[in-house]
Protein backbone atom coordinates (compact mmCIF):
# COMPACT_ATOMS: atom_id res chain seq x y z
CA UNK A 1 7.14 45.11 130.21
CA UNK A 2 5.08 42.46 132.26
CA UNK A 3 1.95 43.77 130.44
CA UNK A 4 3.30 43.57 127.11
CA UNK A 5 4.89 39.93 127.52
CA UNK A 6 1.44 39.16 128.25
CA UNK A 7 0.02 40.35 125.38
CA UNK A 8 2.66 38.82 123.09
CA UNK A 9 1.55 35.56 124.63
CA UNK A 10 -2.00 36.47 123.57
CA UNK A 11 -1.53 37.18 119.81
CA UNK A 12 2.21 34.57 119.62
CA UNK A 13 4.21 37.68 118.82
CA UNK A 14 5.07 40.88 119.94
CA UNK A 15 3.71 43.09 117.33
CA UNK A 16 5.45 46.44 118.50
CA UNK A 17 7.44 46.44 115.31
CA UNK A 18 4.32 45.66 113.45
CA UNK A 19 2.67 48.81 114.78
CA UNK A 20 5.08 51.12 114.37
CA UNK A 21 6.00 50.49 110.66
CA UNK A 22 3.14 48.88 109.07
CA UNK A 23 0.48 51.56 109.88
CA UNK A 24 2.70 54.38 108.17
CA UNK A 25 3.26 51.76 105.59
CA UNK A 26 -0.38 51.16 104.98
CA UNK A 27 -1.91 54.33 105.17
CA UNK A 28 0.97 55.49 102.85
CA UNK A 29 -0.41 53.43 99.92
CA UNK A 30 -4.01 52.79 100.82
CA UNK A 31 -4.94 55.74 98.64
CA UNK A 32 -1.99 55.29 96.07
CA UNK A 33 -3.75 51.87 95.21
CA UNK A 34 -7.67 52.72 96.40
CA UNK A 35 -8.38 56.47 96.34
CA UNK A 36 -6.48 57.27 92.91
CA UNK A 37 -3.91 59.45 94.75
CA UNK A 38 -0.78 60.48 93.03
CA UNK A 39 3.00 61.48 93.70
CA UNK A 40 3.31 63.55 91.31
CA UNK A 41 2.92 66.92 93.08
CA UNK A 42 5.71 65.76 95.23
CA UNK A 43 5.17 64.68 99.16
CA UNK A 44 4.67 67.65 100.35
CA UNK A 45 1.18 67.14 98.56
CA UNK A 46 0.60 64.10 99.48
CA UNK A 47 0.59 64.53 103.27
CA UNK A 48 -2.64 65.84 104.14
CA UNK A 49 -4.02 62.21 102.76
CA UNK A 50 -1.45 60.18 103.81
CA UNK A 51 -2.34 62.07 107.55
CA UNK A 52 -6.12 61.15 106.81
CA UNK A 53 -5.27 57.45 105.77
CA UNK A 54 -3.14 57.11 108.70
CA UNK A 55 -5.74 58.19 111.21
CA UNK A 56 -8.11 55.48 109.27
CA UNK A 57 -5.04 53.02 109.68
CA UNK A 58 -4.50 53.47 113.01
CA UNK A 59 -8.08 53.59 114.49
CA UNK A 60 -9.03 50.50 112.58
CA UNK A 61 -5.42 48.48 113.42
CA UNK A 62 -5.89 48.80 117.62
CA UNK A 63 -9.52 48.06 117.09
CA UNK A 64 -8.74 44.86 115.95
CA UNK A 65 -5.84 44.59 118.07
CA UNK A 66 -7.81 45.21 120.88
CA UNK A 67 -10.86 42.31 119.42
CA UNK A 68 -8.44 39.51 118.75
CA UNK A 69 -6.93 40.29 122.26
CA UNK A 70 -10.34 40.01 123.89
CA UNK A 71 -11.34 37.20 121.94
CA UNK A 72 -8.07 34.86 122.28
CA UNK A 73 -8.94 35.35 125.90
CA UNK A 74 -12.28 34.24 126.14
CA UNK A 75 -11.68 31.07 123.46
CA UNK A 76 -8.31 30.35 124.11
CA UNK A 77 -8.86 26.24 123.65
CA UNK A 78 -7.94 25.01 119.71
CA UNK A 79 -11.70 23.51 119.83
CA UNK A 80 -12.62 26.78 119.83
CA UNK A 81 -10.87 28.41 117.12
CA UNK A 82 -13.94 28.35 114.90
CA UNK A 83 -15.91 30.38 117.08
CA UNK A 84 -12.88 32.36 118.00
CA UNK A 85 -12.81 33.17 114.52
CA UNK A 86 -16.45 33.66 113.69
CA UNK A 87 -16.72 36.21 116.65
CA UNK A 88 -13.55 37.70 115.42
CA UNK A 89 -14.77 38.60 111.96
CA UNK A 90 -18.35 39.71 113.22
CA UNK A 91 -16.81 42.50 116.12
CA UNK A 92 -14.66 43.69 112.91
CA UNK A 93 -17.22 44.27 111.14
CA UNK A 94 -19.38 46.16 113.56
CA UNK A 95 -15.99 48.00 114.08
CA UNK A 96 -15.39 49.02 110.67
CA UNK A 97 -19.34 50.37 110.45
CA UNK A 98 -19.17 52.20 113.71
CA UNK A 99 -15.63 54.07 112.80
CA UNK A 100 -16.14 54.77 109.85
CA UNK A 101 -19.25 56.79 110.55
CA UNK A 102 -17.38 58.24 113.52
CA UNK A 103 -14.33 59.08 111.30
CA UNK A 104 -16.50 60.46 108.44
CA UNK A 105 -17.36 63.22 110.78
CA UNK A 106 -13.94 64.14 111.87
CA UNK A 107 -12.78 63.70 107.85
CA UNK A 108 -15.62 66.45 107.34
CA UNK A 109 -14.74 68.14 110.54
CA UNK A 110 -10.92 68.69 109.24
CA UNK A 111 -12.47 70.28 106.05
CA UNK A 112 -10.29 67.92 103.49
CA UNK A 113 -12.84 67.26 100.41
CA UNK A 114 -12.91 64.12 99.08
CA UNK A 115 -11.19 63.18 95.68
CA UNK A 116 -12.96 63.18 92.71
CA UNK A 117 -13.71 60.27 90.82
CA UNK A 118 -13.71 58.17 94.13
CA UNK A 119 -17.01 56.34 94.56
CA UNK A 120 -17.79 55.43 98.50
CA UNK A 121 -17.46 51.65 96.88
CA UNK A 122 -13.75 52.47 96.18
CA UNK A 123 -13.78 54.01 100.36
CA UNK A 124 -15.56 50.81 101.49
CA UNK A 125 -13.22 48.60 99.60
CA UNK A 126 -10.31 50.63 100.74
CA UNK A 127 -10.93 50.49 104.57
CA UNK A 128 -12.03 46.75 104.66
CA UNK A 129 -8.76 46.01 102.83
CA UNK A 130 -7.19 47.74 105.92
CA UNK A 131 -9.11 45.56 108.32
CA UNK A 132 -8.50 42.24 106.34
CA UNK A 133 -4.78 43.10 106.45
CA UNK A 134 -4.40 43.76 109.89
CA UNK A 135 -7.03 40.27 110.35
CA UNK A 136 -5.27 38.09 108.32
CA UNK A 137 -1.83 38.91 109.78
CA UNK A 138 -2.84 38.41 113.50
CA UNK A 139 -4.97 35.42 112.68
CA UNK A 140 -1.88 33.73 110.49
CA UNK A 141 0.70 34.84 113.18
CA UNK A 142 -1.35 33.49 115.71
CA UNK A 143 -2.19 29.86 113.99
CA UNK A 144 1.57 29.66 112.68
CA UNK A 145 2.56 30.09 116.63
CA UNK A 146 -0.23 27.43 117.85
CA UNK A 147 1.56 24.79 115.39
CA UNK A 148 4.74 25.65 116.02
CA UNK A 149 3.70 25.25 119.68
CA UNK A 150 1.83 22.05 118.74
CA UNK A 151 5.16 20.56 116.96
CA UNK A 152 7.45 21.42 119.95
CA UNK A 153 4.67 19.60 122.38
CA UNK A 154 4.54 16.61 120.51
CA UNK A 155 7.74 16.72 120.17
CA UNK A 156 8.21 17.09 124.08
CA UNK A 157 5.57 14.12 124.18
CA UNK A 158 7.39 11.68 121.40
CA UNK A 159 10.78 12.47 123.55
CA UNK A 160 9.37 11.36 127.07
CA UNK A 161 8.14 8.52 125.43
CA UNK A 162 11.44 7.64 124.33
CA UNK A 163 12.88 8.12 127.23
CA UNK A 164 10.41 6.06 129.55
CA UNK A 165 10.47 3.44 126.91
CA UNK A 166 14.79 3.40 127.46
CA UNK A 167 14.75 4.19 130.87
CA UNK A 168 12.71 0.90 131.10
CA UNK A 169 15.22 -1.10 129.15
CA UNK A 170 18.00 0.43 131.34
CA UNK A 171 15.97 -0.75 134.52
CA UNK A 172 16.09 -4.08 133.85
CA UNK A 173 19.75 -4.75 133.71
CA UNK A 174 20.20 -3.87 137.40
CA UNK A 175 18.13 -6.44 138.47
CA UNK A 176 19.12 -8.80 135.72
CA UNK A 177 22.61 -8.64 137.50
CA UNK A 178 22.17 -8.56 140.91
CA UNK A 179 20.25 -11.80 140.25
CA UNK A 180 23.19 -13.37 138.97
CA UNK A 181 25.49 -11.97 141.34
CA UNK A 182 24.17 -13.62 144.26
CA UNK A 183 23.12 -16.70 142.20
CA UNK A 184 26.91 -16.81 142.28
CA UNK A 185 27.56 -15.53 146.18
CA UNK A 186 25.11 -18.74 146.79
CA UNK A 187 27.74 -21.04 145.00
CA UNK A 188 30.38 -19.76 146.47
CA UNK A 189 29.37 -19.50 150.66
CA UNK A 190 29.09 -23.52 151.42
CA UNK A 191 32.42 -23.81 148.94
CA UNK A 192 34.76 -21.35 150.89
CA UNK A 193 33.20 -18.48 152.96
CA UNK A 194 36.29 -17.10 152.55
CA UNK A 195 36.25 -16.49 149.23
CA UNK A 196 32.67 -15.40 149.86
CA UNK A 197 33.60 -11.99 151.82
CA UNK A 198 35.86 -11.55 149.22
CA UNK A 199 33.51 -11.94 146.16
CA UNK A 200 30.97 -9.47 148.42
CA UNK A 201 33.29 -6.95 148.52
CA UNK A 202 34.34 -6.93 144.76
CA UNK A 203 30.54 -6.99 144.18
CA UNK A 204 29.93 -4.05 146.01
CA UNK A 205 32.73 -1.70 144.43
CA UNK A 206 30.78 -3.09 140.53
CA UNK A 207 27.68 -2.40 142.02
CA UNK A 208 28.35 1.18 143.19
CA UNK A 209 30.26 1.60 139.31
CA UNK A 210 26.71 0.31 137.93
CA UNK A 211 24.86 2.64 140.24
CA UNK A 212 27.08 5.43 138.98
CA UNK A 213 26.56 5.06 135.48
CA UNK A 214 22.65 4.67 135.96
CA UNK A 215 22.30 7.88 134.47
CA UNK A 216 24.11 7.51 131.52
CA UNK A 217 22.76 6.40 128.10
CA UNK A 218 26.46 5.76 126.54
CA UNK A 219 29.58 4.86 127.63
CA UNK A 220 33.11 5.04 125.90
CA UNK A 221 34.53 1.88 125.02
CA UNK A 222 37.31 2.49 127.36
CA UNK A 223 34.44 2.82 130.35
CA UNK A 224 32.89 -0.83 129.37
CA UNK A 225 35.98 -2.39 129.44
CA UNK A 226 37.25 -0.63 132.75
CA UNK A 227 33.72 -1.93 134.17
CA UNK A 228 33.84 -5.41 132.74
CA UNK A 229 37.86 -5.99 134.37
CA UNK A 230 36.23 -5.00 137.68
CA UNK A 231 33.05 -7.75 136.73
CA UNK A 232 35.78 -10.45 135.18
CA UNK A 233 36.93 -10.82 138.80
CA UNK A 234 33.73 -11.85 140.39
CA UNK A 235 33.90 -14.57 137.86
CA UNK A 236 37.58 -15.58 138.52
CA UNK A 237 36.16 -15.51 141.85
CA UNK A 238 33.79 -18.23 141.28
CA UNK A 239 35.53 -20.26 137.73
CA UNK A 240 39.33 -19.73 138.32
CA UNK A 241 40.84 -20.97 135.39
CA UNK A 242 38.00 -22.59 133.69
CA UNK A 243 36.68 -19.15 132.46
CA UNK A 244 39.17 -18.09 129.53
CA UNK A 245 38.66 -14.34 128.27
CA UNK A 246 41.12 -12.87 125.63
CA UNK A 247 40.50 -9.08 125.05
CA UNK A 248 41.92 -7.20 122.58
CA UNK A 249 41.06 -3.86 121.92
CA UNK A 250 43.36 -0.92 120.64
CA UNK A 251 43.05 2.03 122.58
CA UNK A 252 42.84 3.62 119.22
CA UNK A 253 38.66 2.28 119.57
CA UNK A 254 38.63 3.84 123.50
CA UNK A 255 36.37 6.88 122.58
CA UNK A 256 33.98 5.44 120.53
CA UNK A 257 30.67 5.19 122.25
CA UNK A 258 28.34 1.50 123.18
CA UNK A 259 24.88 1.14 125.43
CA UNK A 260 25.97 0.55 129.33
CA UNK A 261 26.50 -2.78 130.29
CA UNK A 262 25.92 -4.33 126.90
CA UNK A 263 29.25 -6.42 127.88
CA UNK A 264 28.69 -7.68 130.89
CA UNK A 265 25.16 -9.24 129.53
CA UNK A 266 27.07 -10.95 126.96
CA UNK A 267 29.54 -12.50 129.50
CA UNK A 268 26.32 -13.40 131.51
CA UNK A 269 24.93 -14.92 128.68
CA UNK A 270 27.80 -16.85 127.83
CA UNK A 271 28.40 -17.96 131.50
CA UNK A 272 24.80 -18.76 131.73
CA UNK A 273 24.08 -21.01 128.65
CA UNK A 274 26.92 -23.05 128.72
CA UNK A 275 29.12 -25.62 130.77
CA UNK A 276 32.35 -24.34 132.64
CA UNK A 277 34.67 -26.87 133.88
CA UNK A 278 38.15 -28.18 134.08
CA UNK A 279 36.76 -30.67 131.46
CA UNK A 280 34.93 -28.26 129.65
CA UNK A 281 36.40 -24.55 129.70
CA UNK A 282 34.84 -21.69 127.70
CA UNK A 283 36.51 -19.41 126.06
CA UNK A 284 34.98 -15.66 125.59
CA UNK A 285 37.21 -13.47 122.82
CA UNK A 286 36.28 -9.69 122.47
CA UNK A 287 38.36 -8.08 119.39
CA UNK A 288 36.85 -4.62 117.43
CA UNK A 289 36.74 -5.60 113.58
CA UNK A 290 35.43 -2.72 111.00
CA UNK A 291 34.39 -0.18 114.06
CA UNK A 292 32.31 -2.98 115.41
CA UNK A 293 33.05 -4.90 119.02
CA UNK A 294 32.76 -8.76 118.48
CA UNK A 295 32.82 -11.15 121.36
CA UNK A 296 32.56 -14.80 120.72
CA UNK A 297 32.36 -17.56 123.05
CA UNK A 298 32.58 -21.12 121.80
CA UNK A 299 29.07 -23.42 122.36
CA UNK A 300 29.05 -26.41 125.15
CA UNK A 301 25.63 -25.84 126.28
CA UNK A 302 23.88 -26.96 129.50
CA UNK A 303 21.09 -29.24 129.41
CA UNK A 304 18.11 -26.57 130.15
CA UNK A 305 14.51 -27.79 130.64
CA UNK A 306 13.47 -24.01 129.50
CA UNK A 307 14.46 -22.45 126.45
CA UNK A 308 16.35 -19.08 126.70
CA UNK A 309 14.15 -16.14 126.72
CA UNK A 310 17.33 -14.05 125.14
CA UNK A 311 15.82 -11.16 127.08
CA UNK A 312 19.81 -9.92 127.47
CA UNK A 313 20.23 -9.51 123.77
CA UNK A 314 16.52 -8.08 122.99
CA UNK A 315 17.48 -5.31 125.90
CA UNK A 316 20.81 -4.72 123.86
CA UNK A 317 18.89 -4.54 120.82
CA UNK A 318 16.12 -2.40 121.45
CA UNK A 319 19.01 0.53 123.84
CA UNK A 320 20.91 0.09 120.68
CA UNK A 321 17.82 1.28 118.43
CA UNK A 322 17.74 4.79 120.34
CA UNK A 323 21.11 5.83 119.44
CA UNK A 324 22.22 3.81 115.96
CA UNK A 325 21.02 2.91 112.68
CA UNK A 326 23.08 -0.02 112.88
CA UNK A 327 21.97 -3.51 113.94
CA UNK A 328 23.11 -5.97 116.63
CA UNK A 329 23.83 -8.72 114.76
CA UNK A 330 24.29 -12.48 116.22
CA UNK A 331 26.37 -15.48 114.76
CA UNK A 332 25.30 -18.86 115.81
CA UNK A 333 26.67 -21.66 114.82
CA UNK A 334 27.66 -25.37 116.30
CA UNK A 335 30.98 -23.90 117.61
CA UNK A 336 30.47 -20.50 119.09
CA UNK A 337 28.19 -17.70 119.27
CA UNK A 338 28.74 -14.43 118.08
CA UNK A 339 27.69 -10.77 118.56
CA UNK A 340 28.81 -8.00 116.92
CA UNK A 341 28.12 -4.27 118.49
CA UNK A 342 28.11 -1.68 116.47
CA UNK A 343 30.85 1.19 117.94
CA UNK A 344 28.55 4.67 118.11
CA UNK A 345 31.33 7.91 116.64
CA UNK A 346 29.45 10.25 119.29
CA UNK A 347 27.44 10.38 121.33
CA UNK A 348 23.75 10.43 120.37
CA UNK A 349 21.51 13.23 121.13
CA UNK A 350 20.48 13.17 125.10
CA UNK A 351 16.45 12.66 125.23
């Protein structure tokens, strides 16, 4: 069984099934369509031909069996199929020369005369048409199973790709984060160290839900929102009632599917670009409109000597890419900013 896997390997089939119907096949009508045999006497007749033909058949099928076998071995590389092939074509030739003076003699031998009317052009065309079929059908079978193999490999390649490429993406909202975090735990020790442990301790239970999900390329809605109430009270923790956030999401939306984290980089965003104080509070609405999450925050921005790199929503933009034909799409105006994720019906096919 070993043995024969082997082989199958070899030739990119397993040709049992060839063997054992298409040499009775072919040395049935090999002299029906070469050596001007007939039916007509009934099969009975026809046997002592069809039992020459098939010992013809047979001798010349493992022969090349056994020389594309030997060959595929030797040039197994794709550079090499040329030579492969010319090698091929030259043993089957000497092959066909050297059996068919070996099984003349037996044909004699067995005392069978040869039809009349049948030139040895018509038995030379006859047996190479034998070895050309049995050729062309290991040689197609065998190039049809290197490009199917060549698809699925650069298939293989194209999908590791992909996944580096988003695995890469995913990477850099961890960090992204636990920038911010303690950015925020640095605010918040000379202010009330208190409230410090505290906000340590809420970080640590997001930051084990973010570890968690590391491995996942979507999340429900219902997920991202259970994740960003856990992250809304790190920033209570720091803004108190100067951060406003209205959600308001039927759970009718809770199985449809966004990127991981895509929220909580537009709160940072928000949080980050703009002025929060008693004076000044911002408000951050999230709402699903037409199978789409919108969240909005209105526009009081800080006075930044660098321009934003909007590395947050490129991240969002290119995870989003992977897994819908739908855009991101961002709102800016002199009031608020807007961005509008599109809400994925299933999940998208795992790299």
């Amino acid at each position: 069984m070993h043995k024969r896997k082997k082989v199958a390997e070899i030739l990119g089939f397993d040709d049992t099934w060839a063997l054992i119907l298409g040499i009775p096949f072919i040395s049935f009508v090999i002299p029906l369509l070469f050596f001007k045999a007939t039916l007509a006497n009934g099969l009975g007749a026809y046997l002592p031909e069809w039992g020459v033909s098939f010992m013809y058949t047979i001798a010349y099928w493992i022969s090349c069996r056994f020389i594309f076998i030997y060959f595929r071995r030797r040039f197994s590389g794709y550079q090499e199929t040329r030579k492969r092939i010319v090698y091929i074509a030259a043993s089957a030739l000497a092959a066909y020369f050297l059996l068919n003076r070996s099984l003349g003699f037996v044909h004699e031998a067995i005392g069978l005369p040869h039809r009349e009317g049948v030139t040895d052009f018509d038995y030379t065309v006859g047996t190479l048409m034998i070895v050309a079929l049995v050729s062309t059908l290991y040689e197609s079978v065998f190039l049809y199973d290197r490009w199917k193999r060549t698809i699925i490999e650069a298939e293989r390649l194209m999908r590791e790709n992909v996944e580096s490429q988003l695995e890469g993406l995913k990477n850099q909202v961890n960090p992204h984060f636990l920038f911010n975090s303690l950015n925020t735990l640095s605010y918040l020790i000379p202010e009330d160290p208190q409230r410090a442990v505290h906000f340590v301790q809420k970080l640590s239970k997001v930051y084990r839900y973010i570890l968690e999900i590391r491995d996942k390329k979507l999340l429900t809605l219902k997920e991202e929102l259970d994740f960003l109430n856990a992250y809304l009270f790190l920033l209570k923790e720091r803004f108190g009632d100067n951060l406003n956030v209205n959600i308001k999401v039927d759970d009718l939306y809770y199985s449809l599917h966004l990127v991981p984290l895509s929220l909580q980089i537009l709160f940072e965003n928000a949080i980050k670009h703009n002025v929060i104080s008693s004076e000044k509070p911002l408000f951050i609405e999230l709402w699903v409109e037409g199978k789409r999450l919108v969240v909005r925050n209105n526009i009081q921005l800080k006075k930044q000597l660098m321009p934003s790199t909007q590395v947050g929503l490129q991240n969002i933009k290119n995870r989003y890419a992977f897994f819908s034909d739908e855009a991101v799409d961002i709102l800016e105006t002199s009031e608020c900013f807007t961005v509008s994720l599109p809400l994925i019906e299933a999940p998208a096919t795992v790299f």
